[in-house]
PDB file of N, CA and C in Angstrom:
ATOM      1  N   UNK A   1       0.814  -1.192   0.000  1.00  0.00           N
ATOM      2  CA  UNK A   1       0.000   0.000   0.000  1.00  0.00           C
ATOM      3  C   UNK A   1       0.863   1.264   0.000  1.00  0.00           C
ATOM      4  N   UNK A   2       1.547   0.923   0.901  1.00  0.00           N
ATOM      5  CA  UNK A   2       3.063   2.593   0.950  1.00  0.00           C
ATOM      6  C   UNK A   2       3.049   2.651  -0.593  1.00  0.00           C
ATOM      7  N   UNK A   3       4.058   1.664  -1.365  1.00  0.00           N
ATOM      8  CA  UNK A   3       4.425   1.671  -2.949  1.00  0.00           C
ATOM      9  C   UNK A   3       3.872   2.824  -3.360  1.00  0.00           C
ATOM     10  N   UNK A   4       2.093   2.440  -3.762  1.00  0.00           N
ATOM     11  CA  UNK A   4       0.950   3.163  -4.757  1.00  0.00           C
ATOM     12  C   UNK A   4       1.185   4.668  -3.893  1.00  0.00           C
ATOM     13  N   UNK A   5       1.399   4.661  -2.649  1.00  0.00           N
ATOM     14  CA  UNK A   5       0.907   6.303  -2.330  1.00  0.00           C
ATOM     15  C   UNK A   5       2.046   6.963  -2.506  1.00  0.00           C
ATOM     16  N   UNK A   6       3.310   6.091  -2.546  1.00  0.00           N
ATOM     17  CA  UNK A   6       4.387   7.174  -3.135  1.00  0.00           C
ATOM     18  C   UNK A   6       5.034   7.695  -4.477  1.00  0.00           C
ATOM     19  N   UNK A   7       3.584   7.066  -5.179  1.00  0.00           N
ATOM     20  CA  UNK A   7       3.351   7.626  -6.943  1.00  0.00           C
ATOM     21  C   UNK A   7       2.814   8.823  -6.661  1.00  0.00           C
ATOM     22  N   UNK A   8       2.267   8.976  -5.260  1.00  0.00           N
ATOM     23  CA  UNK A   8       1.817  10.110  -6.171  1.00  0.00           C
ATOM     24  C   UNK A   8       2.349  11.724  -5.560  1.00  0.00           C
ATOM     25  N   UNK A   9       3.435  11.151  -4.832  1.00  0.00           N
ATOM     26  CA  UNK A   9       4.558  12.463  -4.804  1.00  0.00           C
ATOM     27  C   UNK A   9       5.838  12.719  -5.784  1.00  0.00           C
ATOM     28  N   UNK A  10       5.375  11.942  -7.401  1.00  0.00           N
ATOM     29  CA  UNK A  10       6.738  12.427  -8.055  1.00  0.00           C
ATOM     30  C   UNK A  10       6.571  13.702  -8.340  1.00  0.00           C
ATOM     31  N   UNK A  11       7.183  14.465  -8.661  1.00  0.00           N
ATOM     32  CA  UNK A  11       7.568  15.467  -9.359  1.00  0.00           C
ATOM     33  C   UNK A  11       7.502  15.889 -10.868  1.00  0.00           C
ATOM     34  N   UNK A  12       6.798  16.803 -11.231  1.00  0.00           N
ATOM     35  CA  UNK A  12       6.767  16.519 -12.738  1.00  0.00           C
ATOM     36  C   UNK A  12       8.317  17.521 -13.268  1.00  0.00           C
ATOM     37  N   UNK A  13       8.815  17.099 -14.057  1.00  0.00           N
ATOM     38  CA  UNK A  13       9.958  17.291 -14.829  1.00  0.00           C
ATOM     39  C   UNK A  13       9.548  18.835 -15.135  1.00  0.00           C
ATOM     40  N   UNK A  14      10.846  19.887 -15.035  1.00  0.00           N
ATOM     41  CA  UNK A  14      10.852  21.112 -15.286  1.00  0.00           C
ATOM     42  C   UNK A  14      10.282  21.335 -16.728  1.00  0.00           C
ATOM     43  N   UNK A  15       9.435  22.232 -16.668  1.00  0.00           N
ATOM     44  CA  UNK A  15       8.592  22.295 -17.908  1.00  0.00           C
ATOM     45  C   UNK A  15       9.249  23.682 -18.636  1.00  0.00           C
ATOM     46  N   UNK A  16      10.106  23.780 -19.382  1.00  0.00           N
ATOM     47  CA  UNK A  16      10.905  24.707 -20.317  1.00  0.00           C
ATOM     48  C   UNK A  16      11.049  23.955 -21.512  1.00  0.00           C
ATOM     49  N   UNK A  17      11.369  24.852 -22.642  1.00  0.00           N
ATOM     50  CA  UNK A  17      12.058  24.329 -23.815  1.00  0.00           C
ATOM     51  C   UNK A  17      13.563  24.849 -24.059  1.00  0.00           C
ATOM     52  N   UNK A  18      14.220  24.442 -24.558  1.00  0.00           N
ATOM     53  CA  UNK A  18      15.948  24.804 -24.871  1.00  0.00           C
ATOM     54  C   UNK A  18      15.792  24.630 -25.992  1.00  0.00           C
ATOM     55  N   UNK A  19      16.460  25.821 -26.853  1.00  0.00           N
ATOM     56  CA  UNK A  19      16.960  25.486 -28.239  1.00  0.00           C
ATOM     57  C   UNK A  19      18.463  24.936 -28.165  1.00  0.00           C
ATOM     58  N   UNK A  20      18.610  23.980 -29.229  1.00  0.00           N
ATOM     59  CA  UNK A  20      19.775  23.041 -28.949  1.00  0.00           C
ATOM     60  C   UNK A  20      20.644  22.638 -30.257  1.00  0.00           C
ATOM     61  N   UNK A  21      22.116  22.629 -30.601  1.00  0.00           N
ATOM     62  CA  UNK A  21      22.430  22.711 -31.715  1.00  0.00           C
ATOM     63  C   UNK A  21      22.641  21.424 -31.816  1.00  0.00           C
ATOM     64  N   UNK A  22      22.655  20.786 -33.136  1.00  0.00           N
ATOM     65  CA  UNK A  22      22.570  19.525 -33.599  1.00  0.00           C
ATOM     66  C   UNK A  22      24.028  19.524 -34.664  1.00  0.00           C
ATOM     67  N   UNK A  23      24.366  18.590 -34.467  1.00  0.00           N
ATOM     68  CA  UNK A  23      25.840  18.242 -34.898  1.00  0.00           C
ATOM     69  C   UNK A  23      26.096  18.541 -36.288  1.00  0.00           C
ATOM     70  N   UNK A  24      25.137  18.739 -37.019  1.00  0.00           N
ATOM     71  CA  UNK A  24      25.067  19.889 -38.886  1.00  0.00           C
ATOM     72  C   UNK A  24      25.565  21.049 -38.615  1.00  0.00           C
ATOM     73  N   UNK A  25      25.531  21.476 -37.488  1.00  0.00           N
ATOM     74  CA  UNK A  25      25.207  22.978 -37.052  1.00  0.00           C
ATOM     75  C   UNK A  25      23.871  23.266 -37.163  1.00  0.00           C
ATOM     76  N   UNK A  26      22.627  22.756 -37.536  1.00  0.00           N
ATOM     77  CA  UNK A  26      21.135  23.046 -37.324  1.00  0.00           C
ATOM     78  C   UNK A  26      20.960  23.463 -36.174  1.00  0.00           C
ATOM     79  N   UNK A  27      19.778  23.688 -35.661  1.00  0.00           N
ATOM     80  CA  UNK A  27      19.285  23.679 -33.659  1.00  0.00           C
ATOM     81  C   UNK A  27      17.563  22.891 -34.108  1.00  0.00           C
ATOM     82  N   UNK A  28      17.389  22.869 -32.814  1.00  0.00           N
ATOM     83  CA  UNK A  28      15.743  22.031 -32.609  1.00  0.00           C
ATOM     84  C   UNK A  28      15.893  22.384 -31.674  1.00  0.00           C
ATOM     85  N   UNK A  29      14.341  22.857 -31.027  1.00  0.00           N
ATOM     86  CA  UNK A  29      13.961  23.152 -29.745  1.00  0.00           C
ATOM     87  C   UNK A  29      13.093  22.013 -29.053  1.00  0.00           C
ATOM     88  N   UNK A  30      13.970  22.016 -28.236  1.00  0.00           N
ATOM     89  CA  UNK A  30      13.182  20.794 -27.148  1.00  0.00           C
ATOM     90  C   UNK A  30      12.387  21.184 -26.147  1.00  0.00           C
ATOM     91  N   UNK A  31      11.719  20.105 -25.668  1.00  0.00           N
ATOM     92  CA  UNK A  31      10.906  20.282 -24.286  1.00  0.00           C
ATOM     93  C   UNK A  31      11.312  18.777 -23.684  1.00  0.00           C
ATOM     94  N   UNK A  32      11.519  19.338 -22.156  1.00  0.00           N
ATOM     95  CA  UNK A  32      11.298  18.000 -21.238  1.00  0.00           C
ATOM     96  C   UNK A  32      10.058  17.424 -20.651  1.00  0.00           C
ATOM     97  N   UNK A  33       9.411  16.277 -20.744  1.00  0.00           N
ATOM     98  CA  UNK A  33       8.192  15.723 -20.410  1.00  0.00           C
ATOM     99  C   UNK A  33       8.172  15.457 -19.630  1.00  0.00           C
ATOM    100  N   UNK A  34       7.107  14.795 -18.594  1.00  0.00           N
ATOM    101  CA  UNK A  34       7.528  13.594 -17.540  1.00  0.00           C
ATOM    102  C   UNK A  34       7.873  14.503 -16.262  1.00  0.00           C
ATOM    103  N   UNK A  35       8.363  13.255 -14.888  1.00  0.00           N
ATOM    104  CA  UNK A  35       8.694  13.005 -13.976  1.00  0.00           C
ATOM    105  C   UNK A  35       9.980  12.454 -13.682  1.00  0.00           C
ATOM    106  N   UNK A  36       9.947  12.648 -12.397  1.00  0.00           N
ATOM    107  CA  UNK A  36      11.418  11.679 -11.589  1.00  0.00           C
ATOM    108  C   UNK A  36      11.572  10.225 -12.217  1.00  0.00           C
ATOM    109  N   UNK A  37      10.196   9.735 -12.673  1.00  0.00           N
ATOM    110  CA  UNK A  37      10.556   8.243 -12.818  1.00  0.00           C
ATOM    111  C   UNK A  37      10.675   8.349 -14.120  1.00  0.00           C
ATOM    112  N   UNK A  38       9.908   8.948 -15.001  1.00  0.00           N
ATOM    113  CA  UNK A  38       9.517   8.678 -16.314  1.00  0.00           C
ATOM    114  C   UNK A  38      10.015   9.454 -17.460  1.00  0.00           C
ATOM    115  N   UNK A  39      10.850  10.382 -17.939  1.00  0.00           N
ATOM    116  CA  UNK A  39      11.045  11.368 -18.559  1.00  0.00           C
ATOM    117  C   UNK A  39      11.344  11.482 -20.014  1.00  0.00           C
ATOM    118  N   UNK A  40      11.692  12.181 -20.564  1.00  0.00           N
ATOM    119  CA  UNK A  40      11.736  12.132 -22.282  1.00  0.00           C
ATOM    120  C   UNK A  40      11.787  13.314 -22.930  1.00  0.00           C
ATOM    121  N   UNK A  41      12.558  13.894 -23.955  1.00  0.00           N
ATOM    122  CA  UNK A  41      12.036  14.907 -24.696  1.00  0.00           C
ATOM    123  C   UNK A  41      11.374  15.018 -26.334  1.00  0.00           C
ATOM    124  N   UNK A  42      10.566  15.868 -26.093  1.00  0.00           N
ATOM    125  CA  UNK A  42      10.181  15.946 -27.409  1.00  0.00           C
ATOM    126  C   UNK A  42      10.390  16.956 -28.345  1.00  0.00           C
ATOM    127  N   UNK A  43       9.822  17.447 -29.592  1.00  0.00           N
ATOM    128  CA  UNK A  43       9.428  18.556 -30.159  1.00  0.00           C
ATOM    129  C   UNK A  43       9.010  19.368 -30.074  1.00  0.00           C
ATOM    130  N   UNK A  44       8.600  20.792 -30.169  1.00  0.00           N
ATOM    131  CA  UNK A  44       7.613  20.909 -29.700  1.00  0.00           C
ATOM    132  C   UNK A  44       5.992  20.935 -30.203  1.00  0.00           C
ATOM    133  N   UNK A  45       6.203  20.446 -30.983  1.00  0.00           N
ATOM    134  CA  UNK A  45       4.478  19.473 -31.677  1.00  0.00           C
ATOM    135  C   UNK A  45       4.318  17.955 -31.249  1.00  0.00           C
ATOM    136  N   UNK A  46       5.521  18.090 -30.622  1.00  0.00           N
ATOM    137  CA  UNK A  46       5.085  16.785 -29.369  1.00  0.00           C
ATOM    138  C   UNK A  46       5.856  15.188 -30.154  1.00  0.00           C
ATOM    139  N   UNK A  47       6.526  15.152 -31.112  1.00  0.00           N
ATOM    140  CA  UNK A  47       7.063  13.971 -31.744  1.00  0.00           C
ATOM    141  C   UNK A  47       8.587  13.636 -30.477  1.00  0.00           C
ATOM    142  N   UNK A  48       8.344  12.683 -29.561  1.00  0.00           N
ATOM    143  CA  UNK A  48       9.466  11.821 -29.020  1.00  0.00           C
ATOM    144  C   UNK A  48      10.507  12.151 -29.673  1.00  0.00           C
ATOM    145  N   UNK A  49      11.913  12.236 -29.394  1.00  0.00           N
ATOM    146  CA  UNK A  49      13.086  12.371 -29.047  1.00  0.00           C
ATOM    147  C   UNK A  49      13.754  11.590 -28.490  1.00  0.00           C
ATOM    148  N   UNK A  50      15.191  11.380 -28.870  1.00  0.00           N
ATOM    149  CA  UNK A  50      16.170  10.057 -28.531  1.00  0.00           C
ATOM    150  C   UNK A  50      17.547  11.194 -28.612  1.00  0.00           C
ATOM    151  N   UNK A  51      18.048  10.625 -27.672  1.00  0.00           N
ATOM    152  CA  UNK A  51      19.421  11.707 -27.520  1.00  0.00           C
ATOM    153  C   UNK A  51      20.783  11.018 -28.137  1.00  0.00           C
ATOM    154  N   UNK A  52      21.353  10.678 -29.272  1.00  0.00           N
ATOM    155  CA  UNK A  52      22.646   9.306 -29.135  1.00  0.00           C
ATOM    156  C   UNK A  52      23.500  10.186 -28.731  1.00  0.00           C
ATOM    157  N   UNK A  53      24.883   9.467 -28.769  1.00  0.00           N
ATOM    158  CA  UNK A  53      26.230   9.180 -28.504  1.00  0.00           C
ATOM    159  C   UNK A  53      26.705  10.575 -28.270  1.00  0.00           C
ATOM    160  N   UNK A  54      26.513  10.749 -29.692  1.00  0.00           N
ATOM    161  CA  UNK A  54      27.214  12.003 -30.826  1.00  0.00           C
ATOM    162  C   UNK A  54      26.367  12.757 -30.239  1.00  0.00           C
ATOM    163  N   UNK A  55      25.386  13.425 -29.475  1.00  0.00           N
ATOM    164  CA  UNK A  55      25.172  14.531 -28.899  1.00  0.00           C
ATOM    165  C   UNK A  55      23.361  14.471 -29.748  1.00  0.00           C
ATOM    166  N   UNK A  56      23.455  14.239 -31.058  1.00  0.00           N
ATOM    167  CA  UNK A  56      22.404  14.336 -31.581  1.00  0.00           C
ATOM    168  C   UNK A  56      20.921  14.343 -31.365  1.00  0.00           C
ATOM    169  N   UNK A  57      19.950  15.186 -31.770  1.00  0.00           N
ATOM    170  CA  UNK A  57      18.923  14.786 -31.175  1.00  0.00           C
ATOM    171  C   UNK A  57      17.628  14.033 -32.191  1.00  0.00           C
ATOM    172  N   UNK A  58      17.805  12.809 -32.290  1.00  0.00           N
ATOM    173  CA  UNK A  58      16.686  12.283 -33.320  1.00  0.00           C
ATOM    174  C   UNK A  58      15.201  11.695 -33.483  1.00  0.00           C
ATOM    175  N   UNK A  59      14.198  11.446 -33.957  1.00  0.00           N
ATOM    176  CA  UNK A  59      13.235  11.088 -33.631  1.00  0.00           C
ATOM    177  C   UNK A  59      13.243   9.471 -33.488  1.00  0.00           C
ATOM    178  N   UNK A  60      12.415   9.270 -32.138  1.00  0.00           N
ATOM    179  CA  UNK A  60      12.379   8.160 -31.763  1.00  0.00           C
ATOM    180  C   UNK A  60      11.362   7.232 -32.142  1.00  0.00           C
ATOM    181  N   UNK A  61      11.793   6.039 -32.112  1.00  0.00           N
ATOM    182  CA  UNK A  61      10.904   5.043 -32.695  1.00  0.00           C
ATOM    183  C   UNK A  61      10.240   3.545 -31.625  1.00  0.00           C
ATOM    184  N   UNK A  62       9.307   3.278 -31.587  1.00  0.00           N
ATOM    185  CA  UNK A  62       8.833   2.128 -29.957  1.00  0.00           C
ATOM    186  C   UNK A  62       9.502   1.157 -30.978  1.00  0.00           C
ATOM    187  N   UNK A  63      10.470   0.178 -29.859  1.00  0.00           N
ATOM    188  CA  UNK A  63      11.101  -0.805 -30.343  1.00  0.00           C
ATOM    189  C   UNK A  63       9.717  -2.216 -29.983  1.00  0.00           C
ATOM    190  N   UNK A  64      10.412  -3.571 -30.097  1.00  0.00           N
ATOM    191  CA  UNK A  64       8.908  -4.937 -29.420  1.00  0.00           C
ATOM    192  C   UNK A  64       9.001  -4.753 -28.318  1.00  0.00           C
ATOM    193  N   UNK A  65      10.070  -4.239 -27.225  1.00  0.00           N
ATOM    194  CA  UNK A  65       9.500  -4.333 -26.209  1.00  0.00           C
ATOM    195  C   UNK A  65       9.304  -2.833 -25.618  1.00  0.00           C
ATOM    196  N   UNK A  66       8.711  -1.975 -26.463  1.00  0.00           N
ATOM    197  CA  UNK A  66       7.743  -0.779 -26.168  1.00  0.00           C
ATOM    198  C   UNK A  66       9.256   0.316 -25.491  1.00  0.00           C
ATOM    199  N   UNK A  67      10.394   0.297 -25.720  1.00  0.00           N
ATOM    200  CA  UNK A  67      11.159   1.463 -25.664  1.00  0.00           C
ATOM    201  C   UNK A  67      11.340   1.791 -26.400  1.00  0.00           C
ATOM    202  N   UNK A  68      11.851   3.356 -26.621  1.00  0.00           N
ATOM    203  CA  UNK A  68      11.775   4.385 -27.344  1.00  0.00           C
ATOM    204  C   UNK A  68      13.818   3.954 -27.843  1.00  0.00           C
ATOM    205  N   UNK A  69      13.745   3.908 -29.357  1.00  0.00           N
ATOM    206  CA  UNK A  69      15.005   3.752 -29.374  1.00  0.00           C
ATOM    207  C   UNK A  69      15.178   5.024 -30.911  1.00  0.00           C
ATOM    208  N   UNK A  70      16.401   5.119 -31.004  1.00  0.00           N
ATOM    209  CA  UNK A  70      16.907   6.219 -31.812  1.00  0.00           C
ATOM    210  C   UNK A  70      16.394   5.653 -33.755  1.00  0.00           C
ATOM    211  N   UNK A  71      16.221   6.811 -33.954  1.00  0.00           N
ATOM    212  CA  UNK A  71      15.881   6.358 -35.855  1.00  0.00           C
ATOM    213  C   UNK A  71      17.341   7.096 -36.280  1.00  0.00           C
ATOM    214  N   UNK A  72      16.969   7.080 -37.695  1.00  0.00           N
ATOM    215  CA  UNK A  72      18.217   7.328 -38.498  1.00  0.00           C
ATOM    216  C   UNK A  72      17.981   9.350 -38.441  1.00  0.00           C
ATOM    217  N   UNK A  73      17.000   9.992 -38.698  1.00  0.00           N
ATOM    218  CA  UNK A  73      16.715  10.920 -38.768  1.00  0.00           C
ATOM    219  C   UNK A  73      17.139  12.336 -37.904  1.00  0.00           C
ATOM    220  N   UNK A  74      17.897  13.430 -37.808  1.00  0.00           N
ATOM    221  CA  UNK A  74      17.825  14.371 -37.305  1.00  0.00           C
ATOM    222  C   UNK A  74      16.782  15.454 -37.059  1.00  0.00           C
ATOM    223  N   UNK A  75      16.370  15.639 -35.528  1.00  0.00           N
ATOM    224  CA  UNK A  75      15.214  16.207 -35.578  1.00  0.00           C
ATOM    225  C   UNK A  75      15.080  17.633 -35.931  1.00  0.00           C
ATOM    226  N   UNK A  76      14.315  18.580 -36.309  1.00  0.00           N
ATOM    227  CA  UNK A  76      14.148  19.803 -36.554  1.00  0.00           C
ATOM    228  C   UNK A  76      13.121  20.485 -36.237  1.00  0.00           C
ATOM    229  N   UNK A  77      13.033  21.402 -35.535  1.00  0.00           N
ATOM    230  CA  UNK A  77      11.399  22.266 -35.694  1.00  0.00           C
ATOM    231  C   UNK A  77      10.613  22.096 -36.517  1.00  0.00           C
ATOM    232  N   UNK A  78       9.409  22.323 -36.925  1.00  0.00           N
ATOM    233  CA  UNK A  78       8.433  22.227 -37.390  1.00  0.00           C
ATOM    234  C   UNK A  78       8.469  22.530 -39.147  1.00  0.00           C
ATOM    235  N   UNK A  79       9.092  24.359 -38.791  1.00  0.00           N
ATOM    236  CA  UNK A  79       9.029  24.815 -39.907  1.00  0.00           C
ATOM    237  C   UNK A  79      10.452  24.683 -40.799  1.00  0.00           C
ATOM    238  N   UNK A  80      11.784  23.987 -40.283  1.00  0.00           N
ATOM    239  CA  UNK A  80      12.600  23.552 -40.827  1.00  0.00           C
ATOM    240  C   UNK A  80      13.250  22.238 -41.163  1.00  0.00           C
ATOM    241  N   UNK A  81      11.580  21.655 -41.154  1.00  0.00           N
ATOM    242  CA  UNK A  81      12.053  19.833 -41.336  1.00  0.00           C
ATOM    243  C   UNK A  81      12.333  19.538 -43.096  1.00  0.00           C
ATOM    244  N   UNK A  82      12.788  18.545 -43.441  1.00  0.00           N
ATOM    245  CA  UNK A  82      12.724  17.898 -44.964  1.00  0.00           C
ATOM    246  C   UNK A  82      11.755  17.193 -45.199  1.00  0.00           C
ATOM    247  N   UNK A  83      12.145  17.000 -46.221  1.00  0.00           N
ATOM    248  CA  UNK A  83      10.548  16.404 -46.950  1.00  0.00           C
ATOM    249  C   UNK A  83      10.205  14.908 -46.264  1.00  0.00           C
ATOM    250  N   UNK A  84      11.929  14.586 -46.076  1.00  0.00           N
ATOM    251  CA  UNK A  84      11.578  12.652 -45.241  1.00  0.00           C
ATOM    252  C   UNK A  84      10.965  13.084 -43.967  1.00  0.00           C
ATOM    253  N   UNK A  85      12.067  13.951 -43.090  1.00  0.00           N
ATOM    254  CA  UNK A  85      11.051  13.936 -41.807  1.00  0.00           C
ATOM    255  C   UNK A  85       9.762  14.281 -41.898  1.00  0.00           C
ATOM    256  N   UNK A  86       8.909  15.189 -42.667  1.00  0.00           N
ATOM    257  CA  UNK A  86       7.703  15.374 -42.604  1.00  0.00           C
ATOM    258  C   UNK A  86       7.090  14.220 -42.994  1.00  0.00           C
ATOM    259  N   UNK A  87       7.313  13.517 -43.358  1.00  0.00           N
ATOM    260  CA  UNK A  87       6.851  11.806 -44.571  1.00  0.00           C
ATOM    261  C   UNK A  87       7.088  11.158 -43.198  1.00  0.00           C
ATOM    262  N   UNK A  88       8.001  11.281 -42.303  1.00  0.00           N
ATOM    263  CA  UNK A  88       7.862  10.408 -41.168  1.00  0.00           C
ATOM    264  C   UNK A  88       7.272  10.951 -40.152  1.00  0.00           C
ATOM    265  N   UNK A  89       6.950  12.084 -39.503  1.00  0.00           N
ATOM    266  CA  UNK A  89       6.305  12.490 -39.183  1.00  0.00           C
ATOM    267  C   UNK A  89       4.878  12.170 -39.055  1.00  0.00           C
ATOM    268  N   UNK A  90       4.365  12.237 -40.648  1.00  0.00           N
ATOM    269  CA  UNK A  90       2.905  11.930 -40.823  1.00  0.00           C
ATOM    270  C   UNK A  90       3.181  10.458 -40.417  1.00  0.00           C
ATOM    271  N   UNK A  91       3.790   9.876 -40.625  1.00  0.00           N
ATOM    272  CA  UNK A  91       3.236   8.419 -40.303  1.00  0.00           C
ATOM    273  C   UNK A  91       3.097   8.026 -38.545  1.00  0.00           C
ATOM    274  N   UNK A  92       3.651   8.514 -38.153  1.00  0.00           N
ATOM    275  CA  UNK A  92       3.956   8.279 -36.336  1.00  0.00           C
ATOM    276  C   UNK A  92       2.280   8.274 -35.690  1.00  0.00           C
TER     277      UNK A  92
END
């Protein structure tokens, strides 16, 4: 019974966006989602985010067992995506 009642003191994750440069030299502006337990960033039209290695920030894809893992794609704002990301985009 403790467990369930100490869901419901997380914290929700600082709610800002950062503009952020992407290894082209591009930027994308992020937002952080979520909580202490749960967190993630997205777009800000709300498309998931995957952070790799290289600093990059790309759109994420649900793997079989339902985590969010990195695509091939570099993410961009809205109004400075390519024609693939918008083509992937619509499909999500």
């Amino acid at each position: 019974m403790l467990f369930g009642i100490a869901i419901f003191y997380a914290c929700p994750a600082y709610r800002s966006t950062a503009r952020v440069a992407q290894p082209d030299g591009s930027t994308v502006t992020i937002r952080l989602v979520g909580d202490e337990y749960l967190h993630y960033n997205t777009t800000l039209d709300g498309y998931s985010l995957v952070r790799r290695d290289d600093g990059a920030y790309v759109y994420a894809s649900l793997n079989a067992e339902g985590q969010l893992e990195p695509t091939a794609l570099l993410a961009h704002d809205a109004d400075a995506r390519t024609a693939e990301e918008r083509s992937y985009v619509e499909k999500v």
